[in-house]
C-alpha atoms as a PDB file:
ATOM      1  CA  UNK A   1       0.000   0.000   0.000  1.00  0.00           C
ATOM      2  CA  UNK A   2       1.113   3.475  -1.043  1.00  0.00           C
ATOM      3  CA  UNK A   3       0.138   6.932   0.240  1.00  0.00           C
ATOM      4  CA  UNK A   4       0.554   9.821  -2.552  1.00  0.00           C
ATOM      5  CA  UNK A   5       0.181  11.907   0.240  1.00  0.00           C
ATOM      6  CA  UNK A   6       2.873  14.434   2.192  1.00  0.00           C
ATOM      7  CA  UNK A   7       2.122  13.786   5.770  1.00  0.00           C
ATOM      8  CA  UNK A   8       1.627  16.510   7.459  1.00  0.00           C
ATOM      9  CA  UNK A   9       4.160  18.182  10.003  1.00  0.00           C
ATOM     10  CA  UNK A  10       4.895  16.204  12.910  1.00  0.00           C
ATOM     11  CA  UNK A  11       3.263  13.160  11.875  1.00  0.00           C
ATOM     12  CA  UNK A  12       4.684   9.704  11.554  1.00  0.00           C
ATOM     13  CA  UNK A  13       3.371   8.189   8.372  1.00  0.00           C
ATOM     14  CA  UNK A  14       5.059   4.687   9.008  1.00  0.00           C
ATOM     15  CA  UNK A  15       3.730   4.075  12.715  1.00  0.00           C
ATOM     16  CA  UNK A  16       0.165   2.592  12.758  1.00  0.00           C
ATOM     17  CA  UNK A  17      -1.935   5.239  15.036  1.00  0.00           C
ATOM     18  CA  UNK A  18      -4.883   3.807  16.239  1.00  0.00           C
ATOM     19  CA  UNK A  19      -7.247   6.580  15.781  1.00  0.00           C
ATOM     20  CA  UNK A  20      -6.230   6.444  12.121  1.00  0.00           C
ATOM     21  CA  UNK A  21      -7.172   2.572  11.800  1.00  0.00           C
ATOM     22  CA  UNK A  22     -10.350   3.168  13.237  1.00  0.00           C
ATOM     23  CA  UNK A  23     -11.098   5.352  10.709  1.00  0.00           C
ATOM     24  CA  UNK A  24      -9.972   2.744   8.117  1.00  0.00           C
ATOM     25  CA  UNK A  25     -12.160   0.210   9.483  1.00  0.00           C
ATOM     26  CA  UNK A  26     -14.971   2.880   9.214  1.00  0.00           C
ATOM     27  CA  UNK A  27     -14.556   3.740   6.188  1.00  0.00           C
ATOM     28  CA  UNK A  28     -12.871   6.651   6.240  1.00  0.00           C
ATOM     29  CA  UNK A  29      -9.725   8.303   4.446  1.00  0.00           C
ATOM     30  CA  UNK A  30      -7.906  10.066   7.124  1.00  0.00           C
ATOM     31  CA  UNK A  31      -5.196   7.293   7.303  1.00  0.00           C
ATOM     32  CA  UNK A  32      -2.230   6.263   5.790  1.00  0.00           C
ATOM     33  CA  UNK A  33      -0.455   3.283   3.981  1.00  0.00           C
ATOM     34  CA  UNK A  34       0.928   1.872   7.284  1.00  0.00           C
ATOM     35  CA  UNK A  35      -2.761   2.253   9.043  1.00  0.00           C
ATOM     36  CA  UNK A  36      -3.656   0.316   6.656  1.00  0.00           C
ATOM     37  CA  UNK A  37      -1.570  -2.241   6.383  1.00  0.00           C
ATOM     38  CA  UNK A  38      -1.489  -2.633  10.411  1.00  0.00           C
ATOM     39  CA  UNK A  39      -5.740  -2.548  10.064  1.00  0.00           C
ATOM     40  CA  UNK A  40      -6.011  -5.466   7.323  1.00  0.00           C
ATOM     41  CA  UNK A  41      -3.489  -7.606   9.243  1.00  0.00           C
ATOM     42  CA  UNK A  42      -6.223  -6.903  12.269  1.00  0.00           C
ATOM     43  CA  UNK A  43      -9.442  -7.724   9.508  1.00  0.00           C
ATOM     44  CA  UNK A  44      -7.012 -11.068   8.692  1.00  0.00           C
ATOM     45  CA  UNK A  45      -7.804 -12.905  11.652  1.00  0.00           C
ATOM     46  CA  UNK A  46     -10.715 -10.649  13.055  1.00  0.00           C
ATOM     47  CA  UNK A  47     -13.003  -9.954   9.968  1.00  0.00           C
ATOM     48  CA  UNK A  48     -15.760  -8.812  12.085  1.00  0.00           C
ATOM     49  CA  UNK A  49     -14.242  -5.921  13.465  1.00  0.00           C
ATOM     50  CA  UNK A  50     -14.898  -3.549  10.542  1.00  0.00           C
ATOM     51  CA  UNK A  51     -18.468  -4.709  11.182  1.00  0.00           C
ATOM     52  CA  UNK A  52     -17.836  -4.145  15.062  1.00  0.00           C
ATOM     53  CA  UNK A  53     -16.435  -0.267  14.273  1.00  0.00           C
ATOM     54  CA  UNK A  54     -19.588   0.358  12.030  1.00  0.00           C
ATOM     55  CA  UNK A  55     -21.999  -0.838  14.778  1.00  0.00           C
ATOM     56  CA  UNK A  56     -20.312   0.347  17.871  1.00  0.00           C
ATOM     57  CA  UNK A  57     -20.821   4.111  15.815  1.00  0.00           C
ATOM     58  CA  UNK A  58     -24.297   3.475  15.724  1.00  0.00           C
ATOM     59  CA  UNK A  59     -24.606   2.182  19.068  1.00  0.00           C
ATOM     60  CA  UNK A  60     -22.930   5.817  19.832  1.00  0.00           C
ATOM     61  CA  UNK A  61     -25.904   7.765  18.021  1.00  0.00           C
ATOM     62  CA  UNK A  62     -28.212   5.753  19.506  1.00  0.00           C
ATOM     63  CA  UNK A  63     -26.745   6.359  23.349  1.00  0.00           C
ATOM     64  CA  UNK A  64     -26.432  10.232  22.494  1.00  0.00           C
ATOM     65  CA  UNK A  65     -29.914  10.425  21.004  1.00  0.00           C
ATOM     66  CA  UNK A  66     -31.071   8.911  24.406  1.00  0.00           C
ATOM     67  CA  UNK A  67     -28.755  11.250  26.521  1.00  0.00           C
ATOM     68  CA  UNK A  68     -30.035  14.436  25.119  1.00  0.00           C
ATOM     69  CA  UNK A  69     -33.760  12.935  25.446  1.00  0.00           C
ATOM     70  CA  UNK A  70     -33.077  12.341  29.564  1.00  0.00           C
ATOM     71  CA  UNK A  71     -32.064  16.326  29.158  1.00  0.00           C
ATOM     72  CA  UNK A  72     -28.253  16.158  29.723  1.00  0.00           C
ATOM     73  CA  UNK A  73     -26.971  19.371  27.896  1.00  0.00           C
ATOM     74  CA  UNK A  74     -23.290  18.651  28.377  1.00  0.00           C
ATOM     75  CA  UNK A  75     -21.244  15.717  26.598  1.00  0.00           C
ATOM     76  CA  UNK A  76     -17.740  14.705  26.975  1.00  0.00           C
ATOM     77  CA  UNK A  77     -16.246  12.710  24.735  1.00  0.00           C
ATOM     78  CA  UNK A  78     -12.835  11.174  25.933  1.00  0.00           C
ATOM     79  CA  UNK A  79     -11.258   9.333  23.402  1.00  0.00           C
ATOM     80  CA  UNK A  80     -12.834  10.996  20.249  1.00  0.00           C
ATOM     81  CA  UNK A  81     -10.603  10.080  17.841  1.00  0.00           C
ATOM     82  CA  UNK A  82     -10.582  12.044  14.052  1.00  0.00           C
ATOM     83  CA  UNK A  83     -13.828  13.572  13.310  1.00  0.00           C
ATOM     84  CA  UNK A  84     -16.352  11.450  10.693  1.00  0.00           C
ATOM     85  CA  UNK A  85     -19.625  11.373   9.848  1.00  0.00           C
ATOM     86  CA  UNK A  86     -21.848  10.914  12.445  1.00  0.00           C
ATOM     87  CA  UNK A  87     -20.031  13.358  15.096  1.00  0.00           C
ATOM     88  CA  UNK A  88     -21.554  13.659  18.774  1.00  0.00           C
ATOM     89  CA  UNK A  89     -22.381  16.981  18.816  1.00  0.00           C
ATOM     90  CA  UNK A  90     -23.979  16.955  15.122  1.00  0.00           C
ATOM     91  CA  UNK A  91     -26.200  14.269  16.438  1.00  0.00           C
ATOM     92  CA  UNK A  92     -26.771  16.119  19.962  1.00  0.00           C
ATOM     93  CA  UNK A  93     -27.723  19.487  18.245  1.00  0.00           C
ATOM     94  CA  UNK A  94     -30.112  17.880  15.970  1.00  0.00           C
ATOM     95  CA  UNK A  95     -32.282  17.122  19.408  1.00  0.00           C
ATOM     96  CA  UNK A  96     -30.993  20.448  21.913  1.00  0.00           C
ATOM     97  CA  UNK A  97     -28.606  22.570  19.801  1.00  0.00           C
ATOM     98  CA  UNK A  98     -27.597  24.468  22.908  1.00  0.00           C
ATOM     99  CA  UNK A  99     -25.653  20.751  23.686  1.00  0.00           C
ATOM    100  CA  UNK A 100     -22.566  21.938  24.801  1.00  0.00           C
ATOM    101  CA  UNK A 101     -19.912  18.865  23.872  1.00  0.00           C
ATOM    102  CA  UNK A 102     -15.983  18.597  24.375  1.00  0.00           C
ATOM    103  CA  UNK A 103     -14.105  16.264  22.313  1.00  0.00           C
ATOM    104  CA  UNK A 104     -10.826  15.206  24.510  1.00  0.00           C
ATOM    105  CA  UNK A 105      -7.752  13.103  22.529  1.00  0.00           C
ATOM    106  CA  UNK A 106      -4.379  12.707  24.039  1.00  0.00           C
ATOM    107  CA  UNK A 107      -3.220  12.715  20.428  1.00  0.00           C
ATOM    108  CA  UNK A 108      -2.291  16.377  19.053  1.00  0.00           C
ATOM    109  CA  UNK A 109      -2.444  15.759  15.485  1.00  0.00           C
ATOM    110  CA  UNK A 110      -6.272  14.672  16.007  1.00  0.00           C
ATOM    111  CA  UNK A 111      -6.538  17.442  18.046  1.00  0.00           C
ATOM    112  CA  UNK A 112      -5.536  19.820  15.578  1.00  0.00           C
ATOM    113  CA  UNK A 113      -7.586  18.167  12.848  1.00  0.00           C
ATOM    114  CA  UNK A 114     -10.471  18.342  15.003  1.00  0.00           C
ATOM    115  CA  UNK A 115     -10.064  21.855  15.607  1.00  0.00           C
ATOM    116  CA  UNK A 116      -9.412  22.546  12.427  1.00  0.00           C
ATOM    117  CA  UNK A 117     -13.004  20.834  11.122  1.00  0.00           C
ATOM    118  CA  UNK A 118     -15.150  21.869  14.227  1.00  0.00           C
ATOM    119  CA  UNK A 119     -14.093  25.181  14.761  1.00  0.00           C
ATOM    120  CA  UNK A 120     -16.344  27.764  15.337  1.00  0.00           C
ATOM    121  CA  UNK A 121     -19.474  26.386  17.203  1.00  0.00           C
ATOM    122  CA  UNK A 122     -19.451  27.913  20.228  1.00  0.00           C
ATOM    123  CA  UNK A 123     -20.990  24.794  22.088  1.00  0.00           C
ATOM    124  CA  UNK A 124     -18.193  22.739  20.576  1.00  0.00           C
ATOM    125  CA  UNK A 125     -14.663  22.537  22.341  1.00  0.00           C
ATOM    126  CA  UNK A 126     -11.462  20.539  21.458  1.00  0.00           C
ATOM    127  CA  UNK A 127      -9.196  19.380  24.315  1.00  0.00           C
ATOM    128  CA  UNK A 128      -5.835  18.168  24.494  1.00  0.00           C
ATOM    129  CA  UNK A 129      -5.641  15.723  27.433  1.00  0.00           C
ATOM    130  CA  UNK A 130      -5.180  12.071  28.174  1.00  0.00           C
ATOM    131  CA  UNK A 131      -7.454   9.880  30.532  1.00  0.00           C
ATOM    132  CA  UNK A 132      -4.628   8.469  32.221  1.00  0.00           C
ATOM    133  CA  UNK A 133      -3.751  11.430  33.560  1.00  0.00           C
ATOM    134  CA  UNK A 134      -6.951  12.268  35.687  1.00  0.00           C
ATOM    135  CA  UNK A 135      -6.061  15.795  37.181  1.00  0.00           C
ATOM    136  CA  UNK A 136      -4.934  17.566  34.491  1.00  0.00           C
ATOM    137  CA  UNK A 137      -7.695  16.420  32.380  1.00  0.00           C
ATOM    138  CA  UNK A 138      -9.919  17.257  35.097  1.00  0.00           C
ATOM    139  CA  UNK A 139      -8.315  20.786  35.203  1.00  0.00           C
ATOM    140  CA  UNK A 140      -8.769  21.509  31.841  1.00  0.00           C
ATOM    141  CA  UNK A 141     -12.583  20.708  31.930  1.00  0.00           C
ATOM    142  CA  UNK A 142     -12.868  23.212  34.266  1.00  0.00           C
ATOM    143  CA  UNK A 143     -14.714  26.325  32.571  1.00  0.00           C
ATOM    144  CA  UNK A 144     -16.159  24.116  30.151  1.00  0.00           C
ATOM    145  CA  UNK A 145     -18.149  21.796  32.085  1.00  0.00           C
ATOM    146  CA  UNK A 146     -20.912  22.528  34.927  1.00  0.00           C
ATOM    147  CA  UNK A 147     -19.791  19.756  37.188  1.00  0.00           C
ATOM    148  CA  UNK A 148     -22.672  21.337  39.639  1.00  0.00           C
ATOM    149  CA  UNK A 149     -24.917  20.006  36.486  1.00  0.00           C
ATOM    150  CA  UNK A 150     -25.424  16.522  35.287  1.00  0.00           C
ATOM    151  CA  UNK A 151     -22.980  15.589  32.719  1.00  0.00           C
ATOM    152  CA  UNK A 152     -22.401  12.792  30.069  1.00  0.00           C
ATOM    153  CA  UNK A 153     -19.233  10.833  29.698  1.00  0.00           C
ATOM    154  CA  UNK A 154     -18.718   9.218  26.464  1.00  0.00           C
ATOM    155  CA  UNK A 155     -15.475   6.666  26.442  1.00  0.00           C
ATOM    156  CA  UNK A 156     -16.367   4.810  23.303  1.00  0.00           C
ATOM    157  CA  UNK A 157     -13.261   2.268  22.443  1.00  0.00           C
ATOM    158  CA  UNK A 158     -11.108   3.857  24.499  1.00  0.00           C
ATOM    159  CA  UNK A 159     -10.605   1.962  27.742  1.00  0.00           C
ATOM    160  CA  UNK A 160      -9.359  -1.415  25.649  1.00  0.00           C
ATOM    161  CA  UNK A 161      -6.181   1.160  24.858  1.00  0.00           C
ATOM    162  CA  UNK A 162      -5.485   1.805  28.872  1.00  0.00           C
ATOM    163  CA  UNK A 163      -3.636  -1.445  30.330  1.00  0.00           C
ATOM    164  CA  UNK A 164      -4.332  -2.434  34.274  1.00  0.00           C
ATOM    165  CA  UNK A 165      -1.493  -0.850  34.889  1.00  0.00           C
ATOM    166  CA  UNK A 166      -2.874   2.177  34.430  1.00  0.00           C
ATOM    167  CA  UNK A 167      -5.669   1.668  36.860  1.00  0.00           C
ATOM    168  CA  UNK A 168      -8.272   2.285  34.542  1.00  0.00           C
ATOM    169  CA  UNK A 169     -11.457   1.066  36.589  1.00  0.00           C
ATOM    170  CA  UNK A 170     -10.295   4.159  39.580  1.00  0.00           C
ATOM    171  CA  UNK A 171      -9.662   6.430  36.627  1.00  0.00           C
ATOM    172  CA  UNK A 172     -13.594   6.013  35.456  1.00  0.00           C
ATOM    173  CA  UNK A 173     -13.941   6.031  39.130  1.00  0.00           C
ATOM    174  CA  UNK A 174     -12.895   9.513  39.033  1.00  0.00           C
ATOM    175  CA  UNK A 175     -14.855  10.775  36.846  1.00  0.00           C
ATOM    176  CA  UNK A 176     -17.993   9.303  38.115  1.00  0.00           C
ATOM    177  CA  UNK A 177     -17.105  11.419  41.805  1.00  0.00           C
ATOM    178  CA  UNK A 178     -17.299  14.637  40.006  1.00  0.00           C
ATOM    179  CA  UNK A 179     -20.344  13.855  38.226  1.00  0.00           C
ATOM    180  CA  UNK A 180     -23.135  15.311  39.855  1.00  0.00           C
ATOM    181  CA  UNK A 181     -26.425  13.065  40.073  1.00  0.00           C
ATOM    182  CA  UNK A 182     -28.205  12.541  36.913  1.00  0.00           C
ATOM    183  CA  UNK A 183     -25.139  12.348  35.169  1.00  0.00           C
ATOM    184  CA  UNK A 184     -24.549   9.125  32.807  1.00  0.00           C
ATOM    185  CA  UNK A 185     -21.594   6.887  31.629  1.00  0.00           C
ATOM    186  CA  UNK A 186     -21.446   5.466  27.907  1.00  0.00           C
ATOM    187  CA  UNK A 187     -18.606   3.124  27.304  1.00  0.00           C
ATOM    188  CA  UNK A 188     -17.745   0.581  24.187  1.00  0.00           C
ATOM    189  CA  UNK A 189     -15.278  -1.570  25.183  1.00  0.00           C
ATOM    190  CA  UNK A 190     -13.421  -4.230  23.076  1.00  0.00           C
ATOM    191  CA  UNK A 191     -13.609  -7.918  24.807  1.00  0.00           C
ATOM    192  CA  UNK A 192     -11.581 -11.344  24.183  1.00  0.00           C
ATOM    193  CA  UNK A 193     -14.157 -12.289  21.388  1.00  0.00           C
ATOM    194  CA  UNK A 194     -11.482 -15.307  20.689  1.00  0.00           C
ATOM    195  CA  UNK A 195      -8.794 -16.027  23.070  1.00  0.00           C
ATOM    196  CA  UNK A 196      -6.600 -18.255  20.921  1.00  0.00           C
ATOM    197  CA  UNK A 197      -6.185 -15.810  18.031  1.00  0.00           C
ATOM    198  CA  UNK A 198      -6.041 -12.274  20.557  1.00  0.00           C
ATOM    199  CA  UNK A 199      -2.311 -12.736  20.601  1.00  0.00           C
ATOM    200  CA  UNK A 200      -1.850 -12.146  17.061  1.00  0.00           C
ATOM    201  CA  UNK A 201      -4.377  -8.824  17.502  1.00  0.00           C
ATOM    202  CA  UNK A 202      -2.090  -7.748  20.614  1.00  0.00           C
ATOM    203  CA  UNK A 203       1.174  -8.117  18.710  1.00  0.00           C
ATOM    204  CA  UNK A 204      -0.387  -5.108  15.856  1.00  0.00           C
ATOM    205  CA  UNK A 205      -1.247  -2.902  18.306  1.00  0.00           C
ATOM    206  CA  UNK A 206       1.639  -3.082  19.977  1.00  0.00           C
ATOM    207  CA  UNK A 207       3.663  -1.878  16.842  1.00  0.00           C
ATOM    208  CA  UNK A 208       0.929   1.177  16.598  1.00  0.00           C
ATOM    209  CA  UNK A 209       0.791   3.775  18.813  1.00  0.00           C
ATOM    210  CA  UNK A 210      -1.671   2.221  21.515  1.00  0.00           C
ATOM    211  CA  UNK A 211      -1.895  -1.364  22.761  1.00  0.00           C
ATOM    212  CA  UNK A 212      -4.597  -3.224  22.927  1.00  0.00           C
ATOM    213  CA  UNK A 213      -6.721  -4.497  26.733  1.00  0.00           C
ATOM    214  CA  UNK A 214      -9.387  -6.270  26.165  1.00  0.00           C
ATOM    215  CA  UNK A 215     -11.766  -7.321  28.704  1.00  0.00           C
ATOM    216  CA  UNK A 216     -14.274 -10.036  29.916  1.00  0.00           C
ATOM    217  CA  UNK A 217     -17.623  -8.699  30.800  1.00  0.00           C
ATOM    218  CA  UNK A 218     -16.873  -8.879  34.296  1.00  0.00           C
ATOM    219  CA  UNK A 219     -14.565  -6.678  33.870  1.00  0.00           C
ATOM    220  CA  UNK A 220     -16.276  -4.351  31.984  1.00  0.00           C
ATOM    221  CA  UNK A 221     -19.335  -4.218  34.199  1.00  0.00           C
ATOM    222  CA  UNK A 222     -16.983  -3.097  37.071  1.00  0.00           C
ATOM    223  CA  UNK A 223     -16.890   0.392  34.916  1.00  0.00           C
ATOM    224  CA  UNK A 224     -20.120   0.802  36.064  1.00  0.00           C
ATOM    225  CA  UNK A 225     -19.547   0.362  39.691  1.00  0.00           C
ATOM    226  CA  UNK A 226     -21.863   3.666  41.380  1.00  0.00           C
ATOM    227  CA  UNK A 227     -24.100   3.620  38.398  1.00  0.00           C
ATOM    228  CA  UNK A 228     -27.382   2.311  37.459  1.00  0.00           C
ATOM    229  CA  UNK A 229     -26.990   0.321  33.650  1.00  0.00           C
ATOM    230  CA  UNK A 230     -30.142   1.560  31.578  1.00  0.00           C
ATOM    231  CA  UNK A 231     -32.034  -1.131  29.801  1.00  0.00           C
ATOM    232  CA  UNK A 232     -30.843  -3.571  28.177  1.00  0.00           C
ATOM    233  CA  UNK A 233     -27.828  -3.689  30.425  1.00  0.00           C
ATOM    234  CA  UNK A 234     -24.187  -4.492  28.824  1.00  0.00           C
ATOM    235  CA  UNK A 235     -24.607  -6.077  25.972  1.00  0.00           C
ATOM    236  CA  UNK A 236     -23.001  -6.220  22.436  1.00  0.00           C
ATOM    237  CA  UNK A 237     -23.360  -2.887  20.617  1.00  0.00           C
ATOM    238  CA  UNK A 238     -26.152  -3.923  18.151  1.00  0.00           C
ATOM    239  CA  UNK A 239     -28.346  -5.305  20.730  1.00  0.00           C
ATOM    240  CA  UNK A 240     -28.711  -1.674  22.681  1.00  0.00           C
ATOM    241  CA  UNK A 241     -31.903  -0.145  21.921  1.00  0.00           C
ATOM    242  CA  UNK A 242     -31.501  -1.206  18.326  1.00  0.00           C
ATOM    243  CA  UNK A 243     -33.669   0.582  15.663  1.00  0.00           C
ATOM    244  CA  UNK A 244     -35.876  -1.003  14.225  1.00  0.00           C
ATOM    245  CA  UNK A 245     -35.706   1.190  10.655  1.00  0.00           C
ATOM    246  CA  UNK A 246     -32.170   0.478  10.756  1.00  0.00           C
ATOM    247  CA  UNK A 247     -30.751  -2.512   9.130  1.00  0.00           C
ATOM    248  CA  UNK A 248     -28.343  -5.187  10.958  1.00  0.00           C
ATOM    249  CA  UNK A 249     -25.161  -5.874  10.182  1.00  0.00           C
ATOM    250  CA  UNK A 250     -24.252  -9.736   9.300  1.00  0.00           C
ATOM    251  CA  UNK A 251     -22.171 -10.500  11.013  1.00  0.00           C
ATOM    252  CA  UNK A 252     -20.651 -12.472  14.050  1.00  0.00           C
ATOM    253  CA  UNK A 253     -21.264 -11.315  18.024  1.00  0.00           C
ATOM    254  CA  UNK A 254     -19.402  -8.233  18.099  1.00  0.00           C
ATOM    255  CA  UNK A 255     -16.015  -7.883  19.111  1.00  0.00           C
ATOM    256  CA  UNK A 256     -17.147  -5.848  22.077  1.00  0.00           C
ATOM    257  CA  UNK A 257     -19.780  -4.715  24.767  1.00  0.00           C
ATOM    258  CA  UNK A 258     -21.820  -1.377  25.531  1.00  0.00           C
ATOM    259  CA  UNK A 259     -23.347  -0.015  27.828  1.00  0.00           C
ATOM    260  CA  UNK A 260     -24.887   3.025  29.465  1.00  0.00           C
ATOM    261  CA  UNK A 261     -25.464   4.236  33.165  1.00  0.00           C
ATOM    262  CA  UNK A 262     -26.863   6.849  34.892  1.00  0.00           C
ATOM    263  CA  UNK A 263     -25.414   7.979  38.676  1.00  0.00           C
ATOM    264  CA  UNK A 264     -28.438   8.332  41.182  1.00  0.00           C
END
């Protein structure tokens, strides 16, 4: 695969970011040649997940959609990745305009892309921060979110890229404490769909700029600790209040569960 091109300034064309591969599998074009390569070597021996990264975005409209219904008027979106169709706040205004959403990436090239693309909405905000670093993403909230105010988390395939290590279950944790009541918690989070072959999905990653931590359902439940799951619970992303206008995927169980809660 060739890329005809120029990358722009301070990007590394010939490491595999993740963000960029998730755009691949969606369909997009913000990647190059080695996101590609590194995201076909993942379709190889996981063919579903291109089906998984369509229907985990549509499990994210869906969860928004029902967000801004319950009346939550701020979003946060940790993790957002590049922008694509389908954006949070695009489908948040359509219901309450006056949404006001944050998009948060630890990665400043998506950053700048984002800002670049969603600038000038005044209830749109771009932040540079990174989950595993709790405070200073906290800090730089501040001014922009109402934490006196019920508030939506989104951390949509995100958490499978932050290893135990990082104590990511107390980092959610964190989160949920400053939330005031009312507030909710969306997650997508990749699981060990087949055990014997995850090695060989772990070994990619770990050449790209994130590696990968997938999760049993225990596991991912724990997220959820202090919250009340909304029907139907954690399930697999196409299963969540699907649509019934909207057509299904075929495809095998996704390569991940979702979820939404709300803190009481």
């Amino acid at each position: 695969m060739t890329d005809p091109r120029p990358a722009p300034e301070g990007v590394d064309p010939n490491t595999p970011n993740v963000a960029r591969m998730y755009d691949y599998f969606l369909g997009g074009k913000n990647n190059f040649a080695a996101d590609r390569a590194a995201a076909e070597s993942i379709l190889a021996t996981f063919p579903e997940t291109r089906s998984s990264a369509i229907e985990g975005r549509a499990f994210l409209a869906r969860a928004v959609r029902t967000l801004v219904e319950a009346g939550v008027r701020q979003i946060v979106d940790i993790g957002s990745g590049l922008p694509t169709q389908g954006n949070v706040h695009e489908i948040a205004h359509q219901t309450a305009p006056d949404t006001r959403v944050t998009y948060v990436d630890y990665d400043p090239v998506v950053c700048s892309h984002a800002r670049a693309i969603l600038g000038g909405d005044p209830n749109v905000s771009v932040v540079r921060a990174d989950l595993r670093e709790a405070d200073d993403l906290l800090d730089k909230l501040d001014g922009l979110v109402d934490f006196g105010q019920p508030v939506a988390f989104l951390l949509f395939a995100v958490l499978h890229f932050v290893p135990d290590s990082a104590k990511p279950h107390e980092l959610v944790g964190r989160l949920r404490d400053m939330s005031a009541p009312g507030s909710y918690l969306a997650i997508s989070h990749g699981r060990d769909a087949r055990p014997e072959l995850t090695p060989e999905a772990l070994e990619v990653y770990n050449r790209a700029t994130a590696s990968l931590a997938v999760r049993s359902h225990e596991e991912i439940a724990r997220f959820f600790d202090g919250y009340e799951l909304l029907e139907p619970g954690l399930v697999y992303p196409e299963d969540w209040r699907p649509d019934p206008d909207e057509p299904r995927l075929e495809q095998a169980p996704s390569a991940g569960f979702s979820g939404v809660g709300r803190k009481p």
